[in-house]
Protein backbone atom coordinates (compact mmCIF):
# COMPACT_ATOMS: atom_id res chain seq x y z
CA UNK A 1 -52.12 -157.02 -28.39
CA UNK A 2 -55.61 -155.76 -30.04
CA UNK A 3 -57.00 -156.12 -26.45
CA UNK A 4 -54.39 -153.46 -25.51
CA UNK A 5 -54.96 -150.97 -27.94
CA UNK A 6 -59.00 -150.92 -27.64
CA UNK A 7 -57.83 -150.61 -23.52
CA UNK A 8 -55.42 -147.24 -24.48
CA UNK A 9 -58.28 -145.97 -27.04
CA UNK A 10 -60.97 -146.69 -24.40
CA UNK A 11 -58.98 -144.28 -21.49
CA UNK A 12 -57.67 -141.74 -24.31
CA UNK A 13 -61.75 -141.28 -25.52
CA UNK A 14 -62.80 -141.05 -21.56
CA UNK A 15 -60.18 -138.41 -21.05
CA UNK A 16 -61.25 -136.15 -24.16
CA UNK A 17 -64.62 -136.91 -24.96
CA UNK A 18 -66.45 -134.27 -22.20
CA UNK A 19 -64.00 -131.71 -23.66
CA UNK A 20 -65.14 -132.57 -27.77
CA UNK A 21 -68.49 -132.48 -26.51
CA UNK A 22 -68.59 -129.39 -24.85
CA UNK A 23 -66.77 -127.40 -28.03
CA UNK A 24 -69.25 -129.19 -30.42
CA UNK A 25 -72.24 -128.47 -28.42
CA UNK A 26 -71.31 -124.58 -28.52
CA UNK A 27 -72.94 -122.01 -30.71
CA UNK A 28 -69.59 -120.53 -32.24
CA UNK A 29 -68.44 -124.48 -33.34
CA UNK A 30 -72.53 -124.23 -35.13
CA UNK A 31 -71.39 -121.09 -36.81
CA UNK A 32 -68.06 -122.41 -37.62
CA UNK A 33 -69.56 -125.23 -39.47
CA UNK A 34 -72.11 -123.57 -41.20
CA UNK A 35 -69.39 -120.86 -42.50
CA UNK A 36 -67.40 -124.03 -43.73
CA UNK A 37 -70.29 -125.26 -45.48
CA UNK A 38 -70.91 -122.50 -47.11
CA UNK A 39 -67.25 -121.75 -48.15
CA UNK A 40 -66.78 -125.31 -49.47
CA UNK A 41 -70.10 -124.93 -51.52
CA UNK A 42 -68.50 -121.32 -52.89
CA UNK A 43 -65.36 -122.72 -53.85
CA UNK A 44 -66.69 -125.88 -55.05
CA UNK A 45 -69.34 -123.74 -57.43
CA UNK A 46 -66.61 -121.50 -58.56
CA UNK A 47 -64.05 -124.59 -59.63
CA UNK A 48 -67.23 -126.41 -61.45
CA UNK A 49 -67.61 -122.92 -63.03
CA UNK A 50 -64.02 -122.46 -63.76
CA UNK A 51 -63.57 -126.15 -65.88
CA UNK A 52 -67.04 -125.85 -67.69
CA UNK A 53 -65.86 -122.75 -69.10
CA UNK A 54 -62.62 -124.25 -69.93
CA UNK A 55 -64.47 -127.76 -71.11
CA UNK A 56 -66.77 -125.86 -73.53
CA UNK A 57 -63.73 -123.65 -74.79
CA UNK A 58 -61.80 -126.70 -76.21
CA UNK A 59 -64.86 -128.57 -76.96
CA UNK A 60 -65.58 -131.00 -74.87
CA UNK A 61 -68.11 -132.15 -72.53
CA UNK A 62 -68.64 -131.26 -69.32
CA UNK A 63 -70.24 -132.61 -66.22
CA UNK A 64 -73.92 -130.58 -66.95
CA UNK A 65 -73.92 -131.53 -70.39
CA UNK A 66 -73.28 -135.60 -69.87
CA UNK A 67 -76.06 -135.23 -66.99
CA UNK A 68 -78.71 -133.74 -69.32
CA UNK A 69 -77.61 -136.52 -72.00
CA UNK A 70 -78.55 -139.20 -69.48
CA UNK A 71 -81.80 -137.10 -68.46
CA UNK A 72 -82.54 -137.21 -72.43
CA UNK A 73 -81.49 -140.89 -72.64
CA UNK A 74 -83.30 -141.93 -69.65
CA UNK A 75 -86.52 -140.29 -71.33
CA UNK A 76 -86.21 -142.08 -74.28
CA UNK A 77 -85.73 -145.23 -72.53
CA UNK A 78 -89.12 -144.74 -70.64
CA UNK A 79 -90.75 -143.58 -73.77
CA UNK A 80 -89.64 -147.28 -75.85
CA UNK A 81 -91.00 -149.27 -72.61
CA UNK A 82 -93.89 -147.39 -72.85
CA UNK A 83 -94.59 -148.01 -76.29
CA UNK A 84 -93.20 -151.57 -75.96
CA UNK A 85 -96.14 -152.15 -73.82
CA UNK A 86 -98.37 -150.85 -75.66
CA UNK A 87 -97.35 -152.97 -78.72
CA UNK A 88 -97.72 -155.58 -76.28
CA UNK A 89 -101.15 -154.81 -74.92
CA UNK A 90 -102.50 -154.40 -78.55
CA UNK A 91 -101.13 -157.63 -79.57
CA UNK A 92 -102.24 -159.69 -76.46
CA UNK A 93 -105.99 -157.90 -77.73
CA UNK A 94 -105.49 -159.26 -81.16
CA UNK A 95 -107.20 -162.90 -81.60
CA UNK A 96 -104.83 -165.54 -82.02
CA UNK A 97 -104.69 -166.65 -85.73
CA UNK A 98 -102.27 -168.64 -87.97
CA UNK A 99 -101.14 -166.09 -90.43
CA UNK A 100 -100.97 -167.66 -93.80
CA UNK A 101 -97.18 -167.44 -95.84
CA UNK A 102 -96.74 -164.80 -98.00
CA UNK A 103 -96.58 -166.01 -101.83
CA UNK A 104 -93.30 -164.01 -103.33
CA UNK A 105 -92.40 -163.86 -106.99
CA UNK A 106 -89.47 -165.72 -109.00
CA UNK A 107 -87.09 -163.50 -106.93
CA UNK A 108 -86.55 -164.50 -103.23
CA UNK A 109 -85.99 -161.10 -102.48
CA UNK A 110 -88.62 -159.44 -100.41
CA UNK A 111 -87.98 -155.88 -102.43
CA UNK A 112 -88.66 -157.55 -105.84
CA UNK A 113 -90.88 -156.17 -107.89
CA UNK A 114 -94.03 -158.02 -108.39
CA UNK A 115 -94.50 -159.73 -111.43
CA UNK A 116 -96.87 -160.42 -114.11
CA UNK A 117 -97.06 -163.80 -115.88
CA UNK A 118 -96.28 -163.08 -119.61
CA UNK A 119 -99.31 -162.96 -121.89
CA UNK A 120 -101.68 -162.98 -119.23
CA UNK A 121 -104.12 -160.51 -117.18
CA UNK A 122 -103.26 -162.72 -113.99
CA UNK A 123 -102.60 -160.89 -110.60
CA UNK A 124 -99.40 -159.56 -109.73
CA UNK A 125 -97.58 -162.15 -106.82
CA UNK A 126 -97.19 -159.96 -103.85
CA UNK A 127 -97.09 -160.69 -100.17
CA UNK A 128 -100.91 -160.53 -98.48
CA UNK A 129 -101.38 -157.41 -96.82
CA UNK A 130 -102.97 -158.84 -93.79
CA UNK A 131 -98.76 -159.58 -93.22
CA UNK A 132 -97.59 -156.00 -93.30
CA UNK A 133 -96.99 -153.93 -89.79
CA UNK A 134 -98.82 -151.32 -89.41
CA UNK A 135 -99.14 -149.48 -86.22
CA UNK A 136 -102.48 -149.70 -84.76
CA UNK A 137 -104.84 -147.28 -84.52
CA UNK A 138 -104.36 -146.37 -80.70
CA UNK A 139 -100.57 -146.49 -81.37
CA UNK A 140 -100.74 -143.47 -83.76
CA UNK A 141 -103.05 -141.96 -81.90
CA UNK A 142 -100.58 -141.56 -78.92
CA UNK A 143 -98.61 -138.32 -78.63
CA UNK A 144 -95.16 -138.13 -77.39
């Protein structure tokens, strides 16, 4: 049965095909085209117009304003890898050390106060500095 239809198709394309090629080799099918293009883009401008417009009057998003959120999105995104790797690179720089633990105060709580052992002039308890995170140097350096 299939072997039957591609056999009709076959003569029905042979019949027609010099005929479609002629019209679509002509000058005035070019023109025709072209004038479709161009009316589809016209009308297609005009409705993209028409529902921004109508979007934006009851508040809501529209096409151009969820593509420049992914733009902005998309530049943030780049901007974290970037700085990612740079984290990276200035950590991979650092020489490899054991840090020692942090000594905290009666309270387990890192935001504790440090404290003072009564009726002494001993050193407050307080985490070593060597532990805090501080952006390096070429990190805050770099301009976004």
């Amino acid at each position: 049965m299939a072997k039957q239809w591609r056999e009709t198709y076959n003569q029905w394309e042979k019949a027609i095909a010099p005929g479609l090629e002629q019209i679509t080799a002509s000058d005035g099918f070019r023109d025709l085209m072209a004038t479709s293009a161009k009316f589809t883009a016209a009308v297609t401008s005009e409705f993209e117009r028409a529902s921004r417009r109508w979007l934006h009057f009851w508040n809501l998003p529209a096409a151009t304003d969820v593509r420049k959120l992914r733009q902005q999105v998309a530049s943030i995104d780049r901007e974290v890898k970037g700085l990612r790797n740079l984290v990276f690179e200035v950590v991979a720089a650092e020489p490899a050390h054991a840090p020692e633990p942090a000594v905290m105060a009666e309270s387990a709580s890192p935001m504790a106060k440090p404290s003072m052992a009564k009726g002494t002039a001993a050193e407050p308890v307080v985490a070593k500095p060597e532990l805090a995170v501080v952006a390096p140097p070429a990190v805050a350096a770099h301009s976004v």
